[in-house]
C-alpha atoms as a PDB file:
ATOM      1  CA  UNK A   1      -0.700  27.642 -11.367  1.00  0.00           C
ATOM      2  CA  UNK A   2       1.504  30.171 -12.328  1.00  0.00           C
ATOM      3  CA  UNK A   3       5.316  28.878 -10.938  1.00  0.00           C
ATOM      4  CA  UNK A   4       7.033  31.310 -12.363  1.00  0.00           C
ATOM      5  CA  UNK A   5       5.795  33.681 -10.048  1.00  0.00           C
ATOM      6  CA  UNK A   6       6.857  31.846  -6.810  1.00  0.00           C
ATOM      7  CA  UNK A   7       9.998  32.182  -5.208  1.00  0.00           C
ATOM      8  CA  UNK A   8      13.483  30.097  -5.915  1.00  0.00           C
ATOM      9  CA  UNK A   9      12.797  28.708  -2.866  1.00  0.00           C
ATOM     10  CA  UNK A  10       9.882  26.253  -2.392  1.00  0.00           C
ATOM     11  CA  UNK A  11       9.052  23.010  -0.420  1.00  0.00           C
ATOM     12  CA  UNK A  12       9.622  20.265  -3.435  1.00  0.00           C
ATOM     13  CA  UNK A  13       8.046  17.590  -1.181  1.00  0.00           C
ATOM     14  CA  UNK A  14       4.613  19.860  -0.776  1.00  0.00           C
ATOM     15  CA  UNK A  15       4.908  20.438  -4.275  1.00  0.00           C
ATOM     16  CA  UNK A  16       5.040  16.556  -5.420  1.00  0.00           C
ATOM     17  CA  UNK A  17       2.565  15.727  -3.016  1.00  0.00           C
ATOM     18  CA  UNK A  18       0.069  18.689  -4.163  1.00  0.00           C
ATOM     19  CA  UNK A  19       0.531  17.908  -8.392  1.00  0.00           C
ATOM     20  CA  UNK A  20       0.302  14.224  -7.272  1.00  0.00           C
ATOM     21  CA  UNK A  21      -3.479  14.116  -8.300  1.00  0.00           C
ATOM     22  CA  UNK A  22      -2.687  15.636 -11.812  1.00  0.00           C
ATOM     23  CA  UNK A  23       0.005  13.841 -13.225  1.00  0.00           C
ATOM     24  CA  UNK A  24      -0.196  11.163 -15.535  1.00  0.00           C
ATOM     25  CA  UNK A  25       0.157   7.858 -14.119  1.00  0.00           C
ATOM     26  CA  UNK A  26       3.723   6.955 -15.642  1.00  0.00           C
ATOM     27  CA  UNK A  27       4.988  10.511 -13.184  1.00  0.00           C
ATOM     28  CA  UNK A  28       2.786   9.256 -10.385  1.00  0.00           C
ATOM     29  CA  UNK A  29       5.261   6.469  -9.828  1.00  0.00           C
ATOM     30  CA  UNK A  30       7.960   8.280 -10.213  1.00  0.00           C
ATOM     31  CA  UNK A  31       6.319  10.973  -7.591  1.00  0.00           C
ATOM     32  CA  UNK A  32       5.677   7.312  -5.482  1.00  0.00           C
ATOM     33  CA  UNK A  33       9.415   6.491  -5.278  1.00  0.00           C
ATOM     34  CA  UNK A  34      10.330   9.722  -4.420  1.00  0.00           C
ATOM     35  CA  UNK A  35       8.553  10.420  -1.771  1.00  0.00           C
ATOM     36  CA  UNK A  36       9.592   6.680  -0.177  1.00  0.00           C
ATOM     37  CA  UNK A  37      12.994   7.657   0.065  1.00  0.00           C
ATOM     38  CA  UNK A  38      14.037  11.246  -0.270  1.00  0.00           C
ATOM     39  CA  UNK A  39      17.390  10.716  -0.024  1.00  0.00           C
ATOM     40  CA  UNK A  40      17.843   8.114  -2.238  1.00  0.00           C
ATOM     41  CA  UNK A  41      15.808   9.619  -4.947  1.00  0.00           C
ATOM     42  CA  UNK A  42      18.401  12.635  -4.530  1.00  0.00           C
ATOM     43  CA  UNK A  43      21.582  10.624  -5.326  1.00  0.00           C
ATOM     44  CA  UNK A  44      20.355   8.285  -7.682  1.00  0.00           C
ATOM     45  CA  UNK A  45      21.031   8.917 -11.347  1.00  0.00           C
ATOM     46  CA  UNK A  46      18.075  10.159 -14.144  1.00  0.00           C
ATOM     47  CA  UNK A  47      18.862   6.615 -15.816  1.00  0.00           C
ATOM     48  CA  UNK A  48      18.450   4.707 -12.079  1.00  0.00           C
ATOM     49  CA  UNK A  49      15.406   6.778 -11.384  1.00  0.00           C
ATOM     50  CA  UNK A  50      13.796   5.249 -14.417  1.00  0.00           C
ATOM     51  CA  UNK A  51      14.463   2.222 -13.378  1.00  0.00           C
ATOM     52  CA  UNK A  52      13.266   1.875 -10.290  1.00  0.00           C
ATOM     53  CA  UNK A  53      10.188   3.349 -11.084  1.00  0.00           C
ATOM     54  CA  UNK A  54       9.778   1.587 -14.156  1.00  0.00           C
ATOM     55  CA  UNK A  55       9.029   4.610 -16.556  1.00  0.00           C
ATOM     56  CA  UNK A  56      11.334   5.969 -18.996  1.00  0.00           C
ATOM     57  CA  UNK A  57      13.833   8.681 -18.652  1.00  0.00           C
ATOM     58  CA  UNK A  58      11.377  11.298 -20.886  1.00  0.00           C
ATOM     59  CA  UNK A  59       9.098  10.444 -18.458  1.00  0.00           C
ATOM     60  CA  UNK A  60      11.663  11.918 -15.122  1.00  0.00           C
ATOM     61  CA  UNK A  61      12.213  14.586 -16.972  1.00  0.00           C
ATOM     62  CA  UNK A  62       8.566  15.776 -17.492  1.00  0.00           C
ATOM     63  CA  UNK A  63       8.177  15.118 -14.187  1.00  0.00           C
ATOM     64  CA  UNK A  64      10.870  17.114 -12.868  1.00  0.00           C
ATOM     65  CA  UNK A  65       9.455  20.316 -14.808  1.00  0.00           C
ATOM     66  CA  UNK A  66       5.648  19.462 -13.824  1.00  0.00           C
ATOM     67  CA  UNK A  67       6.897  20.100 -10.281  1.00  0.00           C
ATOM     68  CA  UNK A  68       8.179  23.251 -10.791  1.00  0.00           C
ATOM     69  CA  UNK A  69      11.952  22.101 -11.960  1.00  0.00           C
ATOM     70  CA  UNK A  70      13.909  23.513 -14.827  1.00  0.00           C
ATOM     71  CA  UNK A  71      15.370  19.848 -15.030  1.00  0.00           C
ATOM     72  CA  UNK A  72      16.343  16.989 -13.212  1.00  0.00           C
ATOM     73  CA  UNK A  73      19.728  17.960 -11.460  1.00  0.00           C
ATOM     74  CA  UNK A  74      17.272  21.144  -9.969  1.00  0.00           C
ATOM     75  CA  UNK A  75      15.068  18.262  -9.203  1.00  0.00           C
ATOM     76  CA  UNK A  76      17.689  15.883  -7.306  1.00  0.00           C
ATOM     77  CA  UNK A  77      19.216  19.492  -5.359  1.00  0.00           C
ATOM     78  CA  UNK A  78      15.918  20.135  -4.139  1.00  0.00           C
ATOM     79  CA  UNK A  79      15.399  16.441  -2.632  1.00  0.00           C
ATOM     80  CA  UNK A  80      19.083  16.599  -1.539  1.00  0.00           C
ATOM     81  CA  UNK A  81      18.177  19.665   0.509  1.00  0.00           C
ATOM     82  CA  UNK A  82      14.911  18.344   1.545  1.00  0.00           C
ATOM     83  CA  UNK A  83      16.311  15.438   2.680  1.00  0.00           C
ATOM     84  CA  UNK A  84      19.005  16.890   4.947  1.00  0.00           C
ATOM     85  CA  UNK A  85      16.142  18.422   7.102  1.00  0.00           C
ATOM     86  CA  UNK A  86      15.650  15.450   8.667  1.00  0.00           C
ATOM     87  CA  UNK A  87      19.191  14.151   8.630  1.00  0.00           C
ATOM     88  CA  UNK A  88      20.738  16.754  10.251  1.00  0.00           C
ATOM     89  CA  UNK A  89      19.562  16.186  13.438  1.00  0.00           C
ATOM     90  CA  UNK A  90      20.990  12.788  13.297  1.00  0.00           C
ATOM     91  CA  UNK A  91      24.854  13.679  12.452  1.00  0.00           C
ATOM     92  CA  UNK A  92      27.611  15.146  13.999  1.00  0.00           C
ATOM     93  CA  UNK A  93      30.676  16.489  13.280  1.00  0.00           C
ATOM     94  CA  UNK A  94      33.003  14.486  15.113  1.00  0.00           C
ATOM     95  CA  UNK A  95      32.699  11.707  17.331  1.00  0.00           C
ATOM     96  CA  UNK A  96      33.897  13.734  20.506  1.00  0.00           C
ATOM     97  CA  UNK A  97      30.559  15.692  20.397  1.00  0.00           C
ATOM     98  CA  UNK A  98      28.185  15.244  22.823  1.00  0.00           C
ATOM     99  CA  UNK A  99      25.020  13.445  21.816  1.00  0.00           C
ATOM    100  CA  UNK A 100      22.021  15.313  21.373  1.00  0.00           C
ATOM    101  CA  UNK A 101      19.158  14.381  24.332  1.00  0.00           C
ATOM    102  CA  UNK A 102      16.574  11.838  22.891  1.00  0.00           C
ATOM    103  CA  UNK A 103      14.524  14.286  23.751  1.00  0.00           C
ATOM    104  CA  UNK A 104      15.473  16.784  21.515  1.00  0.00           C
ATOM    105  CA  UNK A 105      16.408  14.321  18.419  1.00  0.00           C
ATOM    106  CA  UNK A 106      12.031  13.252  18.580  1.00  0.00           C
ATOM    107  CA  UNK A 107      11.280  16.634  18.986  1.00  0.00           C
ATOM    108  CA  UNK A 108      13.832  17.948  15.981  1.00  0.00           C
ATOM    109  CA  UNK A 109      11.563  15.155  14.103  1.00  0.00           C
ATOM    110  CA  UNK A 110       8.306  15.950  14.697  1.00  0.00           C
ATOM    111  CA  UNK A 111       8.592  19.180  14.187  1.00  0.00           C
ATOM    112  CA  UNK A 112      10.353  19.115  10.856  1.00  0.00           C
ATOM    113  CA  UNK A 113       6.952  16.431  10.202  1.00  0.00           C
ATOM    114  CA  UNK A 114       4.695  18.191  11.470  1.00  0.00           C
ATOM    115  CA  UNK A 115       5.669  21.584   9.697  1.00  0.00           C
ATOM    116  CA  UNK A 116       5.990  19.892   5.819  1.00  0.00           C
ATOM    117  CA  UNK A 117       2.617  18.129   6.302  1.00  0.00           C
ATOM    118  CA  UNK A 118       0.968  21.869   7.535  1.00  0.00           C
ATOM    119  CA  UNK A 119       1.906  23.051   3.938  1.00  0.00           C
ATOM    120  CA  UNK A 120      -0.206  20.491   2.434  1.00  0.00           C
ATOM    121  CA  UNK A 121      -3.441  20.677   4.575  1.00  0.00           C
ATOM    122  CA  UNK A 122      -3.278  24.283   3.848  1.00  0.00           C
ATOM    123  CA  UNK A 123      -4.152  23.155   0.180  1.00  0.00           C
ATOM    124  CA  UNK A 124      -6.582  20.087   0.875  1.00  0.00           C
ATOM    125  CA  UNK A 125      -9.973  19.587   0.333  1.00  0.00           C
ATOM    126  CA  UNK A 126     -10.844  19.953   4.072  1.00  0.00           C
ATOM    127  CA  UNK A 127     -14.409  21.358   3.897  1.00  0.00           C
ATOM    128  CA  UNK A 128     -15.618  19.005   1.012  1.00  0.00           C
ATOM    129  CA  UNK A 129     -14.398  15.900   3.479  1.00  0.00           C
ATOM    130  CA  UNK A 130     -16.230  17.544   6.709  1.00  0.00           C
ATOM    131  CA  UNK A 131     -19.360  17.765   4.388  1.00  0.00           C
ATOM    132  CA  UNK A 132     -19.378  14.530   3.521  1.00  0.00           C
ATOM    133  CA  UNK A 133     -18.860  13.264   7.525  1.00  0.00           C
ATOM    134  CA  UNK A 134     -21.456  15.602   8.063  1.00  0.00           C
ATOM    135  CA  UNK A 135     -24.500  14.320   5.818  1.00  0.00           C
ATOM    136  CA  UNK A 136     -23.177  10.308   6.197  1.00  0.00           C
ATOM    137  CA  UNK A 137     -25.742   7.850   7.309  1.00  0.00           C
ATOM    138  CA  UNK A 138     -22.626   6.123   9.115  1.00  0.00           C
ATOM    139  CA  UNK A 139     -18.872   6.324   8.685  1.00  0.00           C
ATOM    140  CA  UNK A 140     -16.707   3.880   8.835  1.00  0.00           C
ATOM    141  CA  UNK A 141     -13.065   4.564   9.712  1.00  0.00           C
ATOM    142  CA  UNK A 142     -10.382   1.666   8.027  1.00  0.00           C
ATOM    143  CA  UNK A 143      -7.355   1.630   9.799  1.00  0.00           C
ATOM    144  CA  UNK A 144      -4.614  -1.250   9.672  1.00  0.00           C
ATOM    145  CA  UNK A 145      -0.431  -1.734  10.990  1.00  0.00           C
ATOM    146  CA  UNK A 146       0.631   0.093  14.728  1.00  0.00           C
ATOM    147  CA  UNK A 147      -0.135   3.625  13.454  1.00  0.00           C
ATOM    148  CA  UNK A 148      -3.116   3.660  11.631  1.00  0.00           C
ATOM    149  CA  UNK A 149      -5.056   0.577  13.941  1.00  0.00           C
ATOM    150  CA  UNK A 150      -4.843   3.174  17.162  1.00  0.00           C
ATOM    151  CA  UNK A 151      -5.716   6.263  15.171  1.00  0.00           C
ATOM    152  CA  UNK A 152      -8.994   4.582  13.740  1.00  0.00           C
ATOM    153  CA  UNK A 153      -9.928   4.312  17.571  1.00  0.00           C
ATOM    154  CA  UNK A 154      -9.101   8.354  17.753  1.00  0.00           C
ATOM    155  CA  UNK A 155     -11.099   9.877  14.853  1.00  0.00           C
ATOM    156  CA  UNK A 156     -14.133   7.473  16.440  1.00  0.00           C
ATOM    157  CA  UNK A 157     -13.418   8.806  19.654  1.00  0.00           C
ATOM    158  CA  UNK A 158     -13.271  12.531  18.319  1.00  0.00           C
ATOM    159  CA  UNK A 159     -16.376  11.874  15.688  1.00  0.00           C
ATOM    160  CA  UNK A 160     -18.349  10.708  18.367  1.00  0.00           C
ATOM    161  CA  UNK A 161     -18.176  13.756  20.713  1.00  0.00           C
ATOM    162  CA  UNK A 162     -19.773  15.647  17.581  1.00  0.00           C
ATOM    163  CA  UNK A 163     -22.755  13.156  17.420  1.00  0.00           C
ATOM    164  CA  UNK A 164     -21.765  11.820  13.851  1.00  0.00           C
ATOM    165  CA  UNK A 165     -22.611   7.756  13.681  1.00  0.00           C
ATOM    166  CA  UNK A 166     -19.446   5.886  13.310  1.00  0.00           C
ATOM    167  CA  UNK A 167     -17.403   2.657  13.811  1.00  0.00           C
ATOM    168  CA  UNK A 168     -13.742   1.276  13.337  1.00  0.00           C
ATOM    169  CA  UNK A 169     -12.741  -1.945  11.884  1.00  0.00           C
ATOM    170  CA  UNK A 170      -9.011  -2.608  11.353  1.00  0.00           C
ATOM    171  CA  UNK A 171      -9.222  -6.489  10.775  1.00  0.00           C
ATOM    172  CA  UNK A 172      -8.809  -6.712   7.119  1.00  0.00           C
ATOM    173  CA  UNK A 173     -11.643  -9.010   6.831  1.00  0.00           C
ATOM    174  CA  UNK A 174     -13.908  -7.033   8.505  1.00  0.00           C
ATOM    175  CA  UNK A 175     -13.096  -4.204   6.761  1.00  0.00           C
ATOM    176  CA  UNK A 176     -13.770  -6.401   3.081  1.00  0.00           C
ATOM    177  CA  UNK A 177     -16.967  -7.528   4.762  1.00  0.00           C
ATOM    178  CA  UNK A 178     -18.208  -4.375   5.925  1.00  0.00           C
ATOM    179  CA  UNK A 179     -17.605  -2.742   2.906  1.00  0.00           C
ATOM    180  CA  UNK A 180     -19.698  -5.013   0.748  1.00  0.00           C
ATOM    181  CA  UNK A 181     -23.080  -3.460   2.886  1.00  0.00           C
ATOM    182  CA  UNK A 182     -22.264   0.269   2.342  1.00  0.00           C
ATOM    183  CA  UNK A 183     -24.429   2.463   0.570  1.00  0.00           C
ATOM    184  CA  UNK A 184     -24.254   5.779  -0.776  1.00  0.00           C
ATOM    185  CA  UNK A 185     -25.319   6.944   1.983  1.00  0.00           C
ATOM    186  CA  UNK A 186     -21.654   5.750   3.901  1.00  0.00           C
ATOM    187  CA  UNK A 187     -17.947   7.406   4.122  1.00  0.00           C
ATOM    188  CA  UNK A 188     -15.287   4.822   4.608  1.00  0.00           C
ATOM    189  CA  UNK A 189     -12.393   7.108   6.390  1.00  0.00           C
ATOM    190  CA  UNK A 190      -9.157   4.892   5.508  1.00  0.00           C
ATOM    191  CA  UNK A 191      -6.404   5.750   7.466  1.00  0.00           C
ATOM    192  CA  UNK A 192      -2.585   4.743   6.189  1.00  0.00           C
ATOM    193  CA  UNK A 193       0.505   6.333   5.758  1.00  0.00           C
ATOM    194  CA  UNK A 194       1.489   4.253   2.587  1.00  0.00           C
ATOM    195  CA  UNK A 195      -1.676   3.559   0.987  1.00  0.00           C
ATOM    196  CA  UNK A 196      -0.215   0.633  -0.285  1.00  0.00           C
ATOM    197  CA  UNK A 197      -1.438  -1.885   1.761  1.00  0.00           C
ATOM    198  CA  UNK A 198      -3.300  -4.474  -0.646  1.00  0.00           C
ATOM    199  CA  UNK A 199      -6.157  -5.078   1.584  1.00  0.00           C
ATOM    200  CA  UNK A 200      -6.404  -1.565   2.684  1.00  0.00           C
ATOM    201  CA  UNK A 201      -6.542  -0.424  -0.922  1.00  0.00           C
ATOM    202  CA  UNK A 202      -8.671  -3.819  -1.820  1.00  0.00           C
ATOM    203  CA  UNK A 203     -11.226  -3.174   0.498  1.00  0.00           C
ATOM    204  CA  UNK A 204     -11.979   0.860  -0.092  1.00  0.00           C
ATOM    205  CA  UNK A 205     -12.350  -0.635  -4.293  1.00  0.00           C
ATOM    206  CA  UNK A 206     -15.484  -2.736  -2.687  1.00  0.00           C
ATOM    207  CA  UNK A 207     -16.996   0.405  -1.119  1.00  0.00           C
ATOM    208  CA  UNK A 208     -16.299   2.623  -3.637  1.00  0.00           C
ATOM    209  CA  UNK A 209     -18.520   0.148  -6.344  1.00  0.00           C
ATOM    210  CA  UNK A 210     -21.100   0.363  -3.768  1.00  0.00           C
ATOM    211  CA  UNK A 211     -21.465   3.867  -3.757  1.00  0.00           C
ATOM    212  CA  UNK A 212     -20.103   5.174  -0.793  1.00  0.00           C
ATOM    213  CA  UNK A 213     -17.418   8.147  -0.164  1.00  0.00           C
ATOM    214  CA  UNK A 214     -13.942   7.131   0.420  1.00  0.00           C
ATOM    215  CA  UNK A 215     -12.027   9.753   2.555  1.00  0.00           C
ATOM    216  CA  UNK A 216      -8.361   9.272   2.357  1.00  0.00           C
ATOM    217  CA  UNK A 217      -5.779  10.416   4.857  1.00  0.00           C
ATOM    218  CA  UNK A 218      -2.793   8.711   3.342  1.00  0.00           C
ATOM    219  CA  UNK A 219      -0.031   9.694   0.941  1.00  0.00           C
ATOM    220  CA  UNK A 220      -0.818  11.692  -1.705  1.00  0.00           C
ATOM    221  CA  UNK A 221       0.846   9.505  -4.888  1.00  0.00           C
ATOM    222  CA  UNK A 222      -0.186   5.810  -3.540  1.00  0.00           C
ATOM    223  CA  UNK A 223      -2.953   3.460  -4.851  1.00  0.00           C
ATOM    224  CA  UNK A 224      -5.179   4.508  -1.998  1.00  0.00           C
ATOM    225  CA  UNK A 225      -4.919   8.391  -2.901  1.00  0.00           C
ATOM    226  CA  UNK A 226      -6.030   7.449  -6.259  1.00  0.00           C
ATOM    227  CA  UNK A 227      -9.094   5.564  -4.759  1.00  0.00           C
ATOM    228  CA  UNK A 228     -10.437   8.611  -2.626  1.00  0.00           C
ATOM    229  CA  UNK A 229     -13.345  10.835  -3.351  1.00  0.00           C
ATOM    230  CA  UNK A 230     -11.186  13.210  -0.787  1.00  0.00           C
ATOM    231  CA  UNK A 231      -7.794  13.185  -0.538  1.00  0.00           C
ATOM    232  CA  UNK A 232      -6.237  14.252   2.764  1.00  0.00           C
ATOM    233  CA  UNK A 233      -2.619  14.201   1.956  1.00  0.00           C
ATOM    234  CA  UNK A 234      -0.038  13.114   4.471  1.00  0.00           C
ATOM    235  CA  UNK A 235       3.967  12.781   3.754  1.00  0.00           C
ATOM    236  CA  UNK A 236       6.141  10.389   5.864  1.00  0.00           C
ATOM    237  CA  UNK A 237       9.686  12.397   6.881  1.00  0.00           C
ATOM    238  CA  UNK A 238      12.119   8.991   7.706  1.00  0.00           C
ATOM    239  CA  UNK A 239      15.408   9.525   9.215  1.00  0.00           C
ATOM    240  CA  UNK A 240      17.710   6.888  10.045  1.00  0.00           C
ATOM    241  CA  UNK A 241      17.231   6.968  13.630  1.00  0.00           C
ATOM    242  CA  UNK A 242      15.602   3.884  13.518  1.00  0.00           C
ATOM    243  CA  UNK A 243      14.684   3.461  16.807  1.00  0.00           C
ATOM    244  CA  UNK A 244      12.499   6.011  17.239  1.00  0.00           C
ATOM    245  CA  UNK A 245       8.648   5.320  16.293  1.00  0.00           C
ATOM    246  CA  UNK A 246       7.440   6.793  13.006  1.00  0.00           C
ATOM    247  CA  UNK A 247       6.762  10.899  13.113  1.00  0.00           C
ATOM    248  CA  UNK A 248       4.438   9.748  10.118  1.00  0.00           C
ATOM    249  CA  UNK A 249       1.896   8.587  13.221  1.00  0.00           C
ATOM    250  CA  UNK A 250       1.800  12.888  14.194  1.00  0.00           C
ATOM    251  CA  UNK A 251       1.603  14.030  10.871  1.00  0.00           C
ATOM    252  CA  UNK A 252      -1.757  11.779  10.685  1.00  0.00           C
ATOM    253  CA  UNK A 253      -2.468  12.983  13.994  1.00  0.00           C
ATOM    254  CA  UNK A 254      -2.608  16.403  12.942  1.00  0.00           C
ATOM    255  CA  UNK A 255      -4.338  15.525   9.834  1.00  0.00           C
ATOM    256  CA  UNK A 256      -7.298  13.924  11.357  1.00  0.00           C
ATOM    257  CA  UNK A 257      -7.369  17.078  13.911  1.00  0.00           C
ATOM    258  CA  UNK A 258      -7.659  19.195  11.314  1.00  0.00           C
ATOM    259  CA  UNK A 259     -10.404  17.538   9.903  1.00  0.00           C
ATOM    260  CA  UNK A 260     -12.732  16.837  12.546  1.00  0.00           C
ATOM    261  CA  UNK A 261     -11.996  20.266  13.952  1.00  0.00           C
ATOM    262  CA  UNK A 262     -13.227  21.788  10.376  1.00  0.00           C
ATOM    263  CA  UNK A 263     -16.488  19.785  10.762  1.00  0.00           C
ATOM    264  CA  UNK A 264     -17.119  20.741  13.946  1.00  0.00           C
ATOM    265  CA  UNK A 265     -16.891  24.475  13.383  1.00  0.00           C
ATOM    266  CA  UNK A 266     -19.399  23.442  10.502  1.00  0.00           C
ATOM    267  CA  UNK A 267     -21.974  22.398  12.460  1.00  0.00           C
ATOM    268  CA  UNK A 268     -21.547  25.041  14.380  1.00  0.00           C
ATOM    269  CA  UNK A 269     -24.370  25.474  17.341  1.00  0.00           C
ATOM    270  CA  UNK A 270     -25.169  21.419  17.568  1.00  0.00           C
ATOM    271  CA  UNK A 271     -21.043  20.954  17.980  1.00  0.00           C
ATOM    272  CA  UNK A 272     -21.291  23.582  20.887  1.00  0.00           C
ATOM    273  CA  UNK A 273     -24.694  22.352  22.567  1.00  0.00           C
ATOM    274  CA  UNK A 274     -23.212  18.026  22.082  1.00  0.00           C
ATOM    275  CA  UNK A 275     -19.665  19.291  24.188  1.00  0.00           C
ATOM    276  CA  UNK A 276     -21.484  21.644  26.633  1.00  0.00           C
ATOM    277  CA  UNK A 277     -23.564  18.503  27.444  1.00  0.00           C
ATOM    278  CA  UNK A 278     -20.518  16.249  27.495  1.00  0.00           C
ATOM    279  CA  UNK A 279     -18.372  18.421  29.734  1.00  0.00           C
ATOM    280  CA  UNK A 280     -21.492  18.900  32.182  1.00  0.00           C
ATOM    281  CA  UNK A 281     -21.272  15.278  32.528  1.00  0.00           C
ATOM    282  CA  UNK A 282     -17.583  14.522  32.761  1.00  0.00           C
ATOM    283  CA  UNK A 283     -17.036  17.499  35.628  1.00  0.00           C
ATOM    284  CA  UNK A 284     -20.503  16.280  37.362  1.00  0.00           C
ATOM    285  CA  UNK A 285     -18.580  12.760  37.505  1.00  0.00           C
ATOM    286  CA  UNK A 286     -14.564  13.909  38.102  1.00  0.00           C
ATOM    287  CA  UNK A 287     -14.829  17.172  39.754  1.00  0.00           C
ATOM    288  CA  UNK A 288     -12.390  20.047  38.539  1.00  0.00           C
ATOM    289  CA  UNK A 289     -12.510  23.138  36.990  1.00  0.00           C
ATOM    290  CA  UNK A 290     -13.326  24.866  33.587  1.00  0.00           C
ATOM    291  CA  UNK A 291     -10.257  24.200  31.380  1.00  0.00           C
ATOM    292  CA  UNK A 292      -9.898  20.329  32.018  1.00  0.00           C
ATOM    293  CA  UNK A 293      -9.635  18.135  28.736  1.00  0.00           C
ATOM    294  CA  UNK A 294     -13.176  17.159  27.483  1.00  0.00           C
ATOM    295  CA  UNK A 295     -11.427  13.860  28.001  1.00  0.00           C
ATOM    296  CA  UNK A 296      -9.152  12.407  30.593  1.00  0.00           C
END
C-alpha cells in the first residue's frame, strides 16, 4: 500500500485496525492497547507505551511508521485527535451551559461509532465470510457478556430468514462442547467486541483443530482476530459517559447487517423466493400493507 500517496489526513484508528493482521506480534500488542484506550495511548509517553504493552520502545516506533506515522509524536497527535471525537460531545465550556439532551449525547455516539467502523467494513473480507455461511453444513453463532449474548440471537434470527442451518450457544460450556463435534463442514460465527474473553477465544481453538471455519466479528488486534479464518473487524469508540450502554453493541450491529445482507444478495433468487414466502405468511397472519418489517 502505497501511503505516501494518501492524504495528511487519515482515520489512524481504521488504519491500526486494517494493518492489525500484518504486523508482527510484538506491534500487535501495542496496536491491542491502543485501541483499548485511545486517549490514554495519546498522552502516555513512548517509554510508558512500552511498558504497558510489554514490547520495547524500537518496537513503538516501528509500529508508529507501519501505520502510516513519520514517528511516534505523529502517532500520539493522531490518537489525541481521534480521541476527542468522542469526547467532545461530553464537555463543555463552562458550567453555566446548558446540558446537551440525552438524546443527542447517544446519538453524537453512535454516529461517531457507527461512521469509524463503516471505514473498516469497506476493507473486510465480506464476500469470502458470506461464502463460507453459504456452503456450511450448519453454523454456529458464539456469543457471550450483554452485547454479544443478544446479538447471537439476531444473526440466527436474520440467517434463518435466508434458509441457512444455524444455532446459538452463549453458555461457555456449551459453546466448548459443541465445538468438539464440528466438522469441516461447520462455521462457528463468534461474536465479541474484545475478543479477549478466555473461553470465547478457548472454545473457537477447539473448532478450529476440528476443521471448521471460524468467522470473527470482533476487534481486529485481539486473540480472537488472530483465531479467525475471516476477520470482520469491529472498533469499540468509549467515552466517559459511563452511563450510557456501549455504542460498541451498533457497531456489531451494523457489522453483522452487513454481512448477512452480502450473503443474501449472493444467493440471489433463493434469498428472494425464502422472503416472498415469509412475508406471504406474516401479512396472511397480521394484516397490513406492503412495506411492513418482514418482522414485527
Amino acid at each position: 500500500m502505497n501511503r505516501s500517496a494518501e492524504p495528511l489526513a487519515f482515520d489512524i484508528v481504521a488504519r491500526i485496525a486494517e494493518c492489525a493482521p500484518e504486523l508482527r506480534s510484538a506491534e500487535r500488542k501495542v496496536a491491542a492497547l491502543i485501541l483499548d484506550d485511545l486517549t490514554g495511548a495519546s498522552r502516555a509517553s513512548i517509554g510508558a507505551l512500552a511498558q504497558q504493552a510489554e514490547v520495547s520502545i524500537a518496537t513503538v516506533t516501528r509500529f508508529a511508521k507501519a501505520v502510516g506515522c513519520r514517528d511516534v509524536r505523529e502517532l500520539k497527535l493522531r490518537l489525541a485527535q481521534a480521541a476527542a471525537v468522542g469526547q467532545r460531545f461530553l464537555e463543555r465550556d463552562t458550567a453555566s451551559d446548558a446540558p446537551e439532551p440525552i438524546a443527542t449525547r447517544v446519538f453524537d455516539e453512535l454516529q461517531t461509532a457507527l461512521a469509524h467502523n463503516h471505514q473498516l467494513l469497506r476493507q473486510a473480507p465480506l464476500a469470502e465470510a458470506a461464502a463460507a455461511l453459504r456452503d456450511a453444513r450448519m453454523i454456529y453463532v458464539f456469543g457471550m457478556g450483554g452485547g454479544s449474548t443478544a446479538l447471537a440471537d439476531e444473526m440466527r434470527f436474520r440467517l434463518v430468514r435466508l434458509g441457512r442451518p444455524v444455532a446459538t450457544y452463549q453458555d461457555g460450556l456449551l459453546q466448548r462442547m459443541v465445538a468438539s463435534t464440528v466438522s469441516r463442514e461447520c462455521v462457528v460465527i463468534a461474536l465479541s467486541t474484545t475478543g479477549r474473553v478466555p473461553e470465547m477465544v478457548e472454545n473457537c481453538k477447539i473448532a478450529r483443530s476440528y476443521g471448521a471455519t471460524v468467522v470473527a466479528l470482533t476487534a481486529p488486534a485481539s486473540p480472537l482476530a488472530k483465531l479467525a479464518n475471516w476477520l470482520i473487524p469491529i472498533v469499540a469508540f468509549e467515552t466517559d459517559f459511563i452511563y450510557k450502554p456501549s455504542s460498541s453493541r451498533y457497531a456489531m450491529m451494523m457489522a453483522l447487517d452487513v454481512l448477512v445482507t452480502e450473503l443474501a444478495v449472493s444467493q440471489g433468487d433463493e434469498s428472494r423466493e425464502l422472503l416472498r414466502r415469509m412475508k406471504h405468511a406474516l401479512d396472511a397472519h397480521r394484516g397490513g400493507g406492503d412495506r411492513q418489517p418482514l418482522g414485527d
